[in-house]
Every structure is written in C-alpha cells, then in structure tokens.
N, C-alpha and C. Protein backbone atom coordinates (compact mmCIF):
# COMPACT_ATOMS: atom_id res chain seq x y z
N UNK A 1 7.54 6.50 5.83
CA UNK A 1 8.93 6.66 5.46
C UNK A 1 9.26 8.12 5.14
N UNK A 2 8.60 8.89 4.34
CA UNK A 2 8.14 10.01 4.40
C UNK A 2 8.67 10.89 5.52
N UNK A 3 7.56 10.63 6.92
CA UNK A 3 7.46 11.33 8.05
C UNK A 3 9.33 11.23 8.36
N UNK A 4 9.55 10.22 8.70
CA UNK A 4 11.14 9.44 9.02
C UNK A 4 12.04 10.36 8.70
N UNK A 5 11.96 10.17 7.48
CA UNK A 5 13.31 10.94 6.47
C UNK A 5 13.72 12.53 6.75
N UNK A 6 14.74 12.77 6.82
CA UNK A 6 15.11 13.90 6.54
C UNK A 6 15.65 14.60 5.14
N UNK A 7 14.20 15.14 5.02
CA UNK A 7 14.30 15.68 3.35
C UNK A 7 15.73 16.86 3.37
N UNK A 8 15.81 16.00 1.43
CA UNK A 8 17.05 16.91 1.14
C UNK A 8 16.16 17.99 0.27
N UNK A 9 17.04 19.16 0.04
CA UNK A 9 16.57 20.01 -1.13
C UNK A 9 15.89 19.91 -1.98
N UNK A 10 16.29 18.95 -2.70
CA UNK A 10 15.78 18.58 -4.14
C UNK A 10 14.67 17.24 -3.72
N UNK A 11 14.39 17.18 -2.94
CA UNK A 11 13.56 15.99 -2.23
C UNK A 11 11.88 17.01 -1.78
N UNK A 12 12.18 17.82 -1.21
CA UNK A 12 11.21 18.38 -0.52
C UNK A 12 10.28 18.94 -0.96
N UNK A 13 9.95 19.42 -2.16
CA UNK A 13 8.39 19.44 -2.94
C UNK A 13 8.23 18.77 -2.98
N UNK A 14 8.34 17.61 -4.09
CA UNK A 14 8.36 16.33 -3.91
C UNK A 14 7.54 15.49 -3.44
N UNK A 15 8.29 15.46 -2.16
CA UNK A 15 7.83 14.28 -1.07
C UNK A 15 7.14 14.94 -0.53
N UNK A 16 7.24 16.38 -0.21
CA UNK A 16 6.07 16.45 1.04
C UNK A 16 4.48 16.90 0.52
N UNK A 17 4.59 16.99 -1.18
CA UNK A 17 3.30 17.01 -2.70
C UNK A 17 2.76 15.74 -1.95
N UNK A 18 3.89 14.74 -2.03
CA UNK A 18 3.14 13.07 -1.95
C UNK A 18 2.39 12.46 -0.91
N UNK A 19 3.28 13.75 0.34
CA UNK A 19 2.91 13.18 1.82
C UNK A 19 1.80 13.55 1.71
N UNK A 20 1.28 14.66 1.57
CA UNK A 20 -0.10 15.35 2.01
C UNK A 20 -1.39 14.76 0.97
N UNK A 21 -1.32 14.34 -0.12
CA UNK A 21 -1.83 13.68 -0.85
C UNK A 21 -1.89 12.07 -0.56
N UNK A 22 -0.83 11.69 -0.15
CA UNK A 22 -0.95 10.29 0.61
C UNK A 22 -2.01 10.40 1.67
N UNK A 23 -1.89 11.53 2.56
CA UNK A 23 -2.65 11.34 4.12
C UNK A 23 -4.37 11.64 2.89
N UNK A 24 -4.53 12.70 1.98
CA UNK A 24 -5.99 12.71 1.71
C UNK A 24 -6.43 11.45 0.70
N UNK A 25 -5.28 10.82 0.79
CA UNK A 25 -5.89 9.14 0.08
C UNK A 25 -6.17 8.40 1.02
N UNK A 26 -5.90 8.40 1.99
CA UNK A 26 -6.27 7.65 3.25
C UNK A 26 -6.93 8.09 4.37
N UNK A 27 -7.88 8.92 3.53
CA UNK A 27 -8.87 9.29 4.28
C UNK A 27 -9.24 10.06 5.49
N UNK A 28 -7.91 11.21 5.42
CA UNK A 28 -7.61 11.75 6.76
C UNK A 28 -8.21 13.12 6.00
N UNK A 29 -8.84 14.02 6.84
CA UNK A 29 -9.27 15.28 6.36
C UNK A 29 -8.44 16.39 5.94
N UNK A 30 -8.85 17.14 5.52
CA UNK A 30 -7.94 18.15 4.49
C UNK A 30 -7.42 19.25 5.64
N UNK A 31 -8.16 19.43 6.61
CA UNK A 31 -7.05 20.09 7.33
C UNK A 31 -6.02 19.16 8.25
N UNK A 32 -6.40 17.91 8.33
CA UNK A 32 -5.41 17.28 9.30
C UNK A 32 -4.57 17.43 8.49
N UNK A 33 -4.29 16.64 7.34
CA UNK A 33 -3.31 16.89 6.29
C UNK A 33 -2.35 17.73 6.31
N UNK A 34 -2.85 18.54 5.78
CA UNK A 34 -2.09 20.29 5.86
C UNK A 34 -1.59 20.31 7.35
N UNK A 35 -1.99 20.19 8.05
CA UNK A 35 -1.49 20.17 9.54
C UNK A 35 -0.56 19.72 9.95
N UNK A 36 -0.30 18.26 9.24
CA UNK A 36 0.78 17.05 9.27
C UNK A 36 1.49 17.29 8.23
N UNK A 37 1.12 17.76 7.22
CA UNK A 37 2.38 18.20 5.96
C UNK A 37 3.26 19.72 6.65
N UNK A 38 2.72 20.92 7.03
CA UNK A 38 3.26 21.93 7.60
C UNK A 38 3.81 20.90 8.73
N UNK A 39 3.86 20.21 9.76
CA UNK A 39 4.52 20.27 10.77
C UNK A 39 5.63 19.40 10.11
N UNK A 40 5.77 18.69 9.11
CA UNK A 40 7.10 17.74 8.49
C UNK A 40 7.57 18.96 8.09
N UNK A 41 7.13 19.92 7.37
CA UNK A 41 7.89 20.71 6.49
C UNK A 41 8.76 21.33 7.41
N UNK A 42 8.08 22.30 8.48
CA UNK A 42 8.75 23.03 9.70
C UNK A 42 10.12 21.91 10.56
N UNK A 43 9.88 20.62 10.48
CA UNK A 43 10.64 19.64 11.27
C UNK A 43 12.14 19.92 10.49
N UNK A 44 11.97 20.67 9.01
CA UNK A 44 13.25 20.47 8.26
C UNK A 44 14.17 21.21 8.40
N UNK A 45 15.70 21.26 7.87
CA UNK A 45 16.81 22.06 8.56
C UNK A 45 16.01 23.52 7.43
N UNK A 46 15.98 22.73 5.92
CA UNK A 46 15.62 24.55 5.13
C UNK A 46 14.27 24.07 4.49
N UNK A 47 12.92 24.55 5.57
CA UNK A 47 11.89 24.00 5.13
C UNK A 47 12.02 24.83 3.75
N UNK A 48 10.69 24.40 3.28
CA UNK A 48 9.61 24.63 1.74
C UNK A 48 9.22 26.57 2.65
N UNK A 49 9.30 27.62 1.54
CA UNK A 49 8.39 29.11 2.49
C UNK A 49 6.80 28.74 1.90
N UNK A 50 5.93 29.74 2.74
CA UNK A 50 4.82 29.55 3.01
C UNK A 50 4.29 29.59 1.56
N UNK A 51 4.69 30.42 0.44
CA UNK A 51 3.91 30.55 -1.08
C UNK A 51 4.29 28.48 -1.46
N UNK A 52 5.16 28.17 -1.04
CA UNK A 52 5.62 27.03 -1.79
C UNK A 52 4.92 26.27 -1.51
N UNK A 53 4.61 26.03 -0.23
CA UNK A 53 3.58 25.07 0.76
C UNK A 53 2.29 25.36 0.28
N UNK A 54 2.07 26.92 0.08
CA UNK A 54 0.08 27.00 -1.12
C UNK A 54 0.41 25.82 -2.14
N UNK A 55 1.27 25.95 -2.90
CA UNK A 55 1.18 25.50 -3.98
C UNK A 55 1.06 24.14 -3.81
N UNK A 56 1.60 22.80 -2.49
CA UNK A 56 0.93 21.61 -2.28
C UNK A 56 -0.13 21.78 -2.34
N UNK A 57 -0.73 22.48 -1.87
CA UNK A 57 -2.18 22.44 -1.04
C UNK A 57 -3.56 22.85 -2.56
N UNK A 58 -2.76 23.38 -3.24
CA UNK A 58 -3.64 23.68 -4.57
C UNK A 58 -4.84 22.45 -4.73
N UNK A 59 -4.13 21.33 -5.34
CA UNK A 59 -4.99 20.55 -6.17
C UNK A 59 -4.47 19.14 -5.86
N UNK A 60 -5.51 18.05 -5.32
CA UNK A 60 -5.29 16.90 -5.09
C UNK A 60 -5.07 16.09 -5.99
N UNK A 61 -4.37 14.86 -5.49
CA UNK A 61 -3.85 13.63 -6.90
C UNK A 61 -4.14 12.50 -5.87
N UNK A 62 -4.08 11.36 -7.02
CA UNK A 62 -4.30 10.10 -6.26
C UNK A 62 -2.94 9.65 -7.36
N UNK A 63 -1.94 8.71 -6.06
CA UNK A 63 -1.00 8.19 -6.40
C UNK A 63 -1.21 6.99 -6.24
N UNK A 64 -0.34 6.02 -7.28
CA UNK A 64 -0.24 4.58 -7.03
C UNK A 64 0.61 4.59 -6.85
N UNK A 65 1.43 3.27 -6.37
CA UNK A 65 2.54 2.79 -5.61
C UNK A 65 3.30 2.94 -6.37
N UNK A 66 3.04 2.62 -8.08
CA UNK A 66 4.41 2.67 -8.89
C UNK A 66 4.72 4.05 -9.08
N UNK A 67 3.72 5.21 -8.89
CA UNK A 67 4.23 6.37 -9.10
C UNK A 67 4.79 7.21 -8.00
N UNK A 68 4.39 6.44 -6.48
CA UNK A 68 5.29 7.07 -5.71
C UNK A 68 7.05 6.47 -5.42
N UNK A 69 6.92 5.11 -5.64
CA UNK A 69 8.75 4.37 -6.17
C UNK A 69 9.35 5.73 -7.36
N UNK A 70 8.32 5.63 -8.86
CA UNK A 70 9.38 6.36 -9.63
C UNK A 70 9.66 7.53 -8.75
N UNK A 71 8.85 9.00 -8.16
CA UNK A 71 9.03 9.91 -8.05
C UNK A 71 10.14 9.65 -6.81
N UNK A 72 9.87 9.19 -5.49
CA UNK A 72 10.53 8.83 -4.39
C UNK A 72 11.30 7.69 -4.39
N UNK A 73 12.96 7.52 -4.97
CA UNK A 73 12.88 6.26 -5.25
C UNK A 73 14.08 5.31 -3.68
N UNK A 74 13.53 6.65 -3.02
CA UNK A 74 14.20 6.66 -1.22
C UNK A 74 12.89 5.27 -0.38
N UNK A 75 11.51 5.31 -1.37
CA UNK A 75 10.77 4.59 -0.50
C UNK A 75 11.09 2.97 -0.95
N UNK A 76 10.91 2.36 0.18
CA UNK A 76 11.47 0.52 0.27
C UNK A 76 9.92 0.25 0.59
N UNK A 77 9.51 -0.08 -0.54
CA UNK A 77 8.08 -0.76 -0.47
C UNK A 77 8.08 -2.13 0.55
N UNK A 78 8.58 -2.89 1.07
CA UNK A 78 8.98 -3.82 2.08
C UNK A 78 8.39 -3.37 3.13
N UNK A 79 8.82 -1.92 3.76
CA UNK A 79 8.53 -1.01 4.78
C UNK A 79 7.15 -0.70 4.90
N UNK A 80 6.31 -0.79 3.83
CA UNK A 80 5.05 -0.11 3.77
C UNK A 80 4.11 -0.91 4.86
N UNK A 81 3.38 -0.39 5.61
CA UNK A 81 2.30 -0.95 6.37
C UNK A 81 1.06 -0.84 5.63
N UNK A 82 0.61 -0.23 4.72
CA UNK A 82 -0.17 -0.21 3.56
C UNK A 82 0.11 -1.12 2.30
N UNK A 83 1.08 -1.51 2.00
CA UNK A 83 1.52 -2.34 0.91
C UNK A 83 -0.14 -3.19 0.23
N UNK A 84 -0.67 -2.60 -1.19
CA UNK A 84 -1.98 -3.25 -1.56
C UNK A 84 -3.12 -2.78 -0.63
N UNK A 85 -2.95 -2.18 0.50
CA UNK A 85 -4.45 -2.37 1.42
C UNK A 85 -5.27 -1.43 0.77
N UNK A 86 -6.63 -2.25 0.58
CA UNK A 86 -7.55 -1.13 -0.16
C UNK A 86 -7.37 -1.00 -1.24
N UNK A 87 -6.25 -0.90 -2.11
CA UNK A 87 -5.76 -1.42 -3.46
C UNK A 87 -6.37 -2.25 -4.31
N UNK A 88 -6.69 -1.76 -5.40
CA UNK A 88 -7.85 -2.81 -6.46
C UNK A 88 -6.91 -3.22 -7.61
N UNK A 89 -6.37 -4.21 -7.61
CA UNK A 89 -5.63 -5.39 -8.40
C UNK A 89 -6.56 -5.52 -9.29
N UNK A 90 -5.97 -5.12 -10.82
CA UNK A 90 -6.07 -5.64 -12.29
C UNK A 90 -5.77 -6.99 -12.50
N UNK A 91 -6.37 -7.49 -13.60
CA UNK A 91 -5.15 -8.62 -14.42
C UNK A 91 -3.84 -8.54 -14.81
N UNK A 92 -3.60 -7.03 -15.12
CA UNK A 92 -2.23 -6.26 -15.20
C UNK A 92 -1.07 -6.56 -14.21
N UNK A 93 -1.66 -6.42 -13.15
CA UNK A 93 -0.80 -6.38 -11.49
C UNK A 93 0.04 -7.85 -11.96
N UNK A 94 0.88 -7.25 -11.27
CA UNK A 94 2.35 -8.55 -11.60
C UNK A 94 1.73 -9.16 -10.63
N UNK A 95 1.44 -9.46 -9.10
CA UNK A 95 0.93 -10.35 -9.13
C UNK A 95 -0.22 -11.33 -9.50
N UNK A 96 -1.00 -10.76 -9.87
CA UNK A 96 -1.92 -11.58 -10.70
C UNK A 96 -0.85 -12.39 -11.47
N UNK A 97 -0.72 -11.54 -12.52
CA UNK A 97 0.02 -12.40 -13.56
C UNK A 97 0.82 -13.57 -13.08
N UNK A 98 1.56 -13.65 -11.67
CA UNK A 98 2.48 -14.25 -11.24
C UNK A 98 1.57 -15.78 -10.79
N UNK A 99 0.17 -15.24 -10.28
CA UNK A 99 -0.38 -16.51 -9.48
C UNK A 99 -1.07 -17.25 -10.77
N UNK A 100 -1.01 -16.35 -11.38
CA UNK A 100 -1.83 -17.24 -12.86
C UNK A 100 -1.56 -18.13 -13.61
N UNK A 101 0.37 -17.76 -13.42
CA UNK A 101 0.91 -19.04 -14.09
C UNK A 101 1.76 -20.04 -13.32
N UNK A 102 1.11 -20.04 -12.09
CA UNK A 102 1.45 -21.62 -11.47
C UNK A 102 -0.21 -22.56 -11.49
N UNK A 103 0.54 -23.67 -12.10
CA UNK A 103 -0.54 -24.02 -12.75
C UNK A 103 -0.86 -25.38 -11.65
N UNK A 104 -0.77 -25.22 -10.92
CA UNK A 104 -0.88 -26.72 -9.79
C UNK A 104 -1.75 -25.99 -9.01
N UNK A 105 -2.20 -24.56 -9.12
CA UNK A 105 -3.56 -24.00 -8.13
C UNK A 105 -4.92 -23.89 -8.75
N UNK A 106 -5.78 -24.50 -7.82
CA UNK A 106 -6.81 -24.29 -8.44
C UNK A 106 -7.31 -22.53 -8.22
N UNK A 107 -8.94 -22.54 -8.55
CA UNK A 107 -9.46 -21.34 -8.34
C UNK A 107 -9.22 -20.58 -7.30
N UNK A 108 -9.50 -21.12 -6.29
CA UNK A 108 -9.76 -21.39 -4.38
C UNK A 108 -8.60 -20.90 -4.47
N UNK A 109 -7.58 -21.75 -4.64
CA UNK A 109 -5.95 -21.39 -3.56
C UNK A 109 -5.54 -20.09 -4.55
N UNK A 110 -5.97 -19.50 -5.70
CA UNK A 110 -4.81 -18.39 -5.96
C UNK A 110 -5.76 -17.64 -5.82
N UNK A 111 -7.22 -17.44 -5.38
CA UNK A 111 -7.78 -16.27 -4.75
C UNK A 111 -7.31 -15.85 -3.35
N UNK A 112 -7.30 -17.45 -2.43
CA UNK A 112 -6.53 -16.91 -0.89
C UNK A 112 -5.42 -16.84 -1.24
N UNK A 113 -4.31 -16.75 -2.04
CA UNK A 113 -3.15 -16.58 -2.30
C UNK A 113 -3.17 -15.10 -2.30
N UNK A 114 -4.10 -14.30 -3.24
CA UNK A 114 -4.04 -13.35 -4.02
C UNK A 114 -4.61 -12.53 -2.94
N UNK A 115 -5.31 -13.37 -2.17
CA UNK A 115 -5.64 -12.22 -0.63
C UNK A 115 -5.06 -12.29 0.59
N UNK A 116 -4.14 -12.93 0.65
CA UNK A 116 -2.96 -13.33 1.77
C UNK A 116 -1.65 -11.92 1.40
N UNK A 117 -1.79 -11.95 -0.10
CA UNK A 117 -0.31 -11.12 -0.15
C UNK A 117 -1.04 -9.68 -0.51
N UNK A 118 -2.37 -9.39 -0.19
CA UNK A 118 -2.94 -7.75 -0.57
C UNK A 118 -3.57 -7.43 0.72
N UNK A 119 -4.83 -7.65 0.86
CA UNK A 119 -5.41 -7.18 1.77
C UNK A 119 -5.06 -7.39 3.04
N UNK A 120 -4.64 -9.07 3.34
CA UNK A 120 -3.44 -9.48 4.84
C UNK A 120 -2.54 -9.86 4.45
N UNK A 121 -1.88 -8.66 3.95
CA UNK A 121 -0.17 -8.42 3.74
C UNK A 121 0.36 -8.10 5.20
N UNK A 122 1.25 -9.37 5.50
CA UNK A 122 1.58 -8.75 6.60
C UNK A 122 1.14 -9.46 7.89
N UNK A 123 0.22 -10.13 7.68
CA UNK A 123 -0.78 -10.19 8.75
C UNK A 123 -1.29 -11.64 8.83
N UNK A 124 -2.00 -12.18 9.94
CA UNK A 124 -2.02 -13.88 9.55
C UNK A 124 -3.30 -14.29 10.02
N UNK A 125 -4.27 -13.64 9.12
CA UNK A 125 -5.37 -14.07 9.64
C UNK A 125 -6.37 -15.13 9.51
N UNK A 126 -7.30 -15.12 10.12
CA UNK A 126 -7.92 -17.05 10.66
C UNK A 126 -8.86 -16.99 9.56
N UNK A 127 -8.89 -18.52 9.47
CA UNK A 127 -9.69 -19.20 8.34
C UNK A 127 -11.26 -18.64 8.26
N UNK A 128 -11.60 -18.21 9.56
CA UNK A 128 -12.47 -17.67 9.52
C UNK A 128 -13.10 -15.94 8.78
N UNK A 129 -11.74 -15.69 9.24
CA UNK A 129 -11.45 -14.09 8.39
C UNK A 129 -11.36 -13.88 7.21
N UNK A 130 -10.69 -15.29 6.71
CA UNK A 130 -10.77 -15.13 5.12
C UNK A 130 -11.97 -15.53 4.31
N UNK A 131 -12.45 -16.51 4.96
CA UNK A 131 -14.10 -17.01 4.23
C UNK A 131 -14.56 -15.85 4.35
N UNK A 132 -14.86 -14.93 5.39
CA UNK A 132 -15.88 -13.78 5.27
C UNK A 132 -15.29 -12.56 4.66
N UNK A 133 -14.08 -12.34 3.88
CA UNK A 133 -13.52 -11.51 3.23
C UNK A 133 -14.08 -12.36 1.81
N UNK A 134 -13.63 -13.59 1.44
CA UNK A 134 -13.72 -13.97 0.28
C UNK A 134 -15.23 -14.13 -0.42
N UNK A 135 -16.34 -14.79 1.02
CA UNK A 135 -17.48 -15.20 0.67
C UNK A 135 -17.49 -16.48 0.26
N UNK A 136 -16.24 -17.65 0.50
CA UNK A 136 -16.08 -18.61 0.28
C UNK A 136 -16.95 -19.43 1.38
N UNK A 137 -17.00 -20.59 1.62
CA UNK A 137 -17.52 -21.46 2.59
C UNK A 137 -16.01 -21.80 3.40
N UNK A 138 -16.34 -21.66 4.92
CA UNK A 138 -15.02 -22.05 5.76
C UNK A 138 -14.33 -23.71 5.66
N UNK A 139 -15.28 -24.41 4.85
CA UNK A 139 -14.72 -25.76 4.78
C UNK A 139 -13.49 -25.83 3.15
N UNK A 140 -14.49 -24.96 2.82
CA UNK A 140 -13.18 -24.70 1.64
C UNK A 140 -11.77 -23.71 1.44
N UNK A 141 -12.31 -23.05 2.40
CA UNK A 141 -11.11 -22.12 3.03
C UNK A 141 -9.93 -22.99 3.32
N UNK A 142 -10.23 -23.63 4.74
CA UNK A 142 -9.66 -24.54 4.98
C UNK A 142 -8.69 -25.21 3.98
N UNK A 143 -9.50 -26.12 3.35
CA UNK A 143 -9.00 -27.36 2.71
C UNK A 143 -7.53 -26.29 1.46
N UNK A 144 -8.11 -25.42 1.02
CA UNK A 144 -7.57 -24.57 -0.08
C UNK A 144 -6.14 -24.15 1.11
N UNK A 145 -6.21 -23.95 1.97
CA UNK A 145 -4.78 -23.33 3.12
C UNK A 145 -4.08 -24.64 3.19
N UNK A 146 -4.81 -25.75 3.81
CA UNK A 146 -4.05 -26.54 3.97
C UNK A 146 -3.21 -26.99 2.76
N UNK A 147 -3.54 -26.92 1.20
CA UNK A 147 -3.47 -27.44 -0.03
C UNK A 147 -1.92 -26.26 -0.41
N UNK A 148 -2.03 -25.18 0.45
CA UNK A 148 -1.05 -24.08 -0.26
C UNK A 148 -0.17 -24.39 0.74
N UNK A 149 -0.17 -24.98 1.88
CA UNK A 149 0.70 -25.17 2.54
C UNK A 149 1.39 -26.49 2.41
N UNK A 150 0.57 -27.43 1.59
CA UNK A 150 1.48 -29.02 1.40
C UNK A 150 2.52 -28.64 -0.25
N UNK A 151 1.29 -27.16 -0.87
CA UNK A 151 2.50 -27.45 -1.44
C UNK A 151 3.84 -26.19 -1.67
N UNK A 152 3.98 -25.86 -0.22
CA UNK A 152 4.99 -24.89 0.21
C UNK A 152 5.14 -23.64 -0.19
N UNK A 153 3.85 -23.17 -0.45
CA UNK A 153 3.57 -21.69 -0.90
C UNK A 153 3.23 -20.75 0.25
N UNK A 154 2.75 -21.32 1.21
CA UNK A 154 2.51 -20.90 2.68
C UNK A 154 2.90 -21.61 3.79
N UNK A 155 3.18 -20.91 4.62
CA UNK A 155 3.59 -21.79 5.94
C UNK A 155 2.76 -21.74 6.70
C-alpha cells in the first residue's frame, strides 16, 4: 500500500522509514531495500534529498501492525497480503481473546480457528496442510473443520 500511494509531504519520512524497514522485516537484504525505498522516493512529485534518505537508512526497527495503523493511518489492514503471516500471537492478541470466549469450541477447533485467520489468512488450505502445520492427527483435523463448519464459523 505503501509502494501504491502517492506520498504527501507530511507522509514521506514516515512511510518511506516504514517501507524500508518493512522490506528488512521480511527478509529482503539491506541493499535491496535501500534500492526499493530510493526508487519509491525518486517515483515522488517532491521526493525526501539525499541527507534525508541517510537518515532512513541509519538504524533499523521492527514494526508491528498496530504501530504501522497508528503511524500510517492511510494503511487498510484488509489489503494486507501479510496480515499475521509469521506473526507470533500472545494471549493479549484480540484474537485470541476473541476465540477464547466462545465457549461451544473445544481445544482442536479454536487452534484451527486461530490458524485459519493467521498463518492461512486469506487462503484455503487442505486438511492435510493444517495437520502438518498444527502437528495434529488428520482425522482430527478433519472432524474439528467439519465441527466449525456445522457450527457456522467456517464455510
């Protein structure tokens, strides 16, 4: 969303601090980065000058999602193709909290619950994919999908 946008003024440290720190959270190397942050910056009508752009490049951060909403509040988490991936969920995480208090799931269904909406956010993968993500047995996989789907939590 980032790349997309056409940064305003008051947008453009900012976001393009977050972009380049986003790409070295995801594991892309420190010069690709810089490579892909200078070519957004240059894409702009009044880029960032070259001292401003050192100063991204100084010192790395690791952002969470809630701190890139407060700072960027242009990003629609909906949009994210990352949304949770790789993401290590607390007891804290609203969803946790959320699957914890429906109380008609057992163990089984709010773990594949809890890994349906993080790791295959998005995505619809086979009973088989989830036993070997979870380490569950595929007969209980099963039975636990079919159980979230009678009772209309999944389709």
């Amino acid at each position: 969303q980032i790349w997309d946008r056409e940064l305003k003024a008051g947008e453009r440290d900012s976001s393009l601090f977050i972009f380049y720190n986003l790409l070295l959270q995801n594991k892309n190397s420190l010069e690709y980065a810089k490579k892909i942050t200078i070519l957004k910056n240059n894409s702009l009508a009044k880029p960032l000058t070259d001292q401003e752009m050192k100063k991204l490049f100084r010192k790395g951060y690791r952002f969470k999602c809630s701190t890139v909403r407060e700072t960027l509040p242009y990003i629609e988490c909906d949009k994210c193709r990352f949304k949770f991936k790789g993401g290590v969920l607390g007891v804290g995480n609203i969803i946790v909290k959320n699957i914890m208090e429906i109380p008609e799931l057992n163990t089984c269904e709010k773990a594949i619950l809890l890994l349906l909406g993080t790791v295959f956010e998005g995505e619809k993968p086979s009973e088989y994919q989830i036993a070997k993500v979870t380490k569950m047995d595929k007969r209980t996989v099963k039975k636990a999908i079919e159980n979230l789907r009678e009772k209309g939590i999944i389709e």
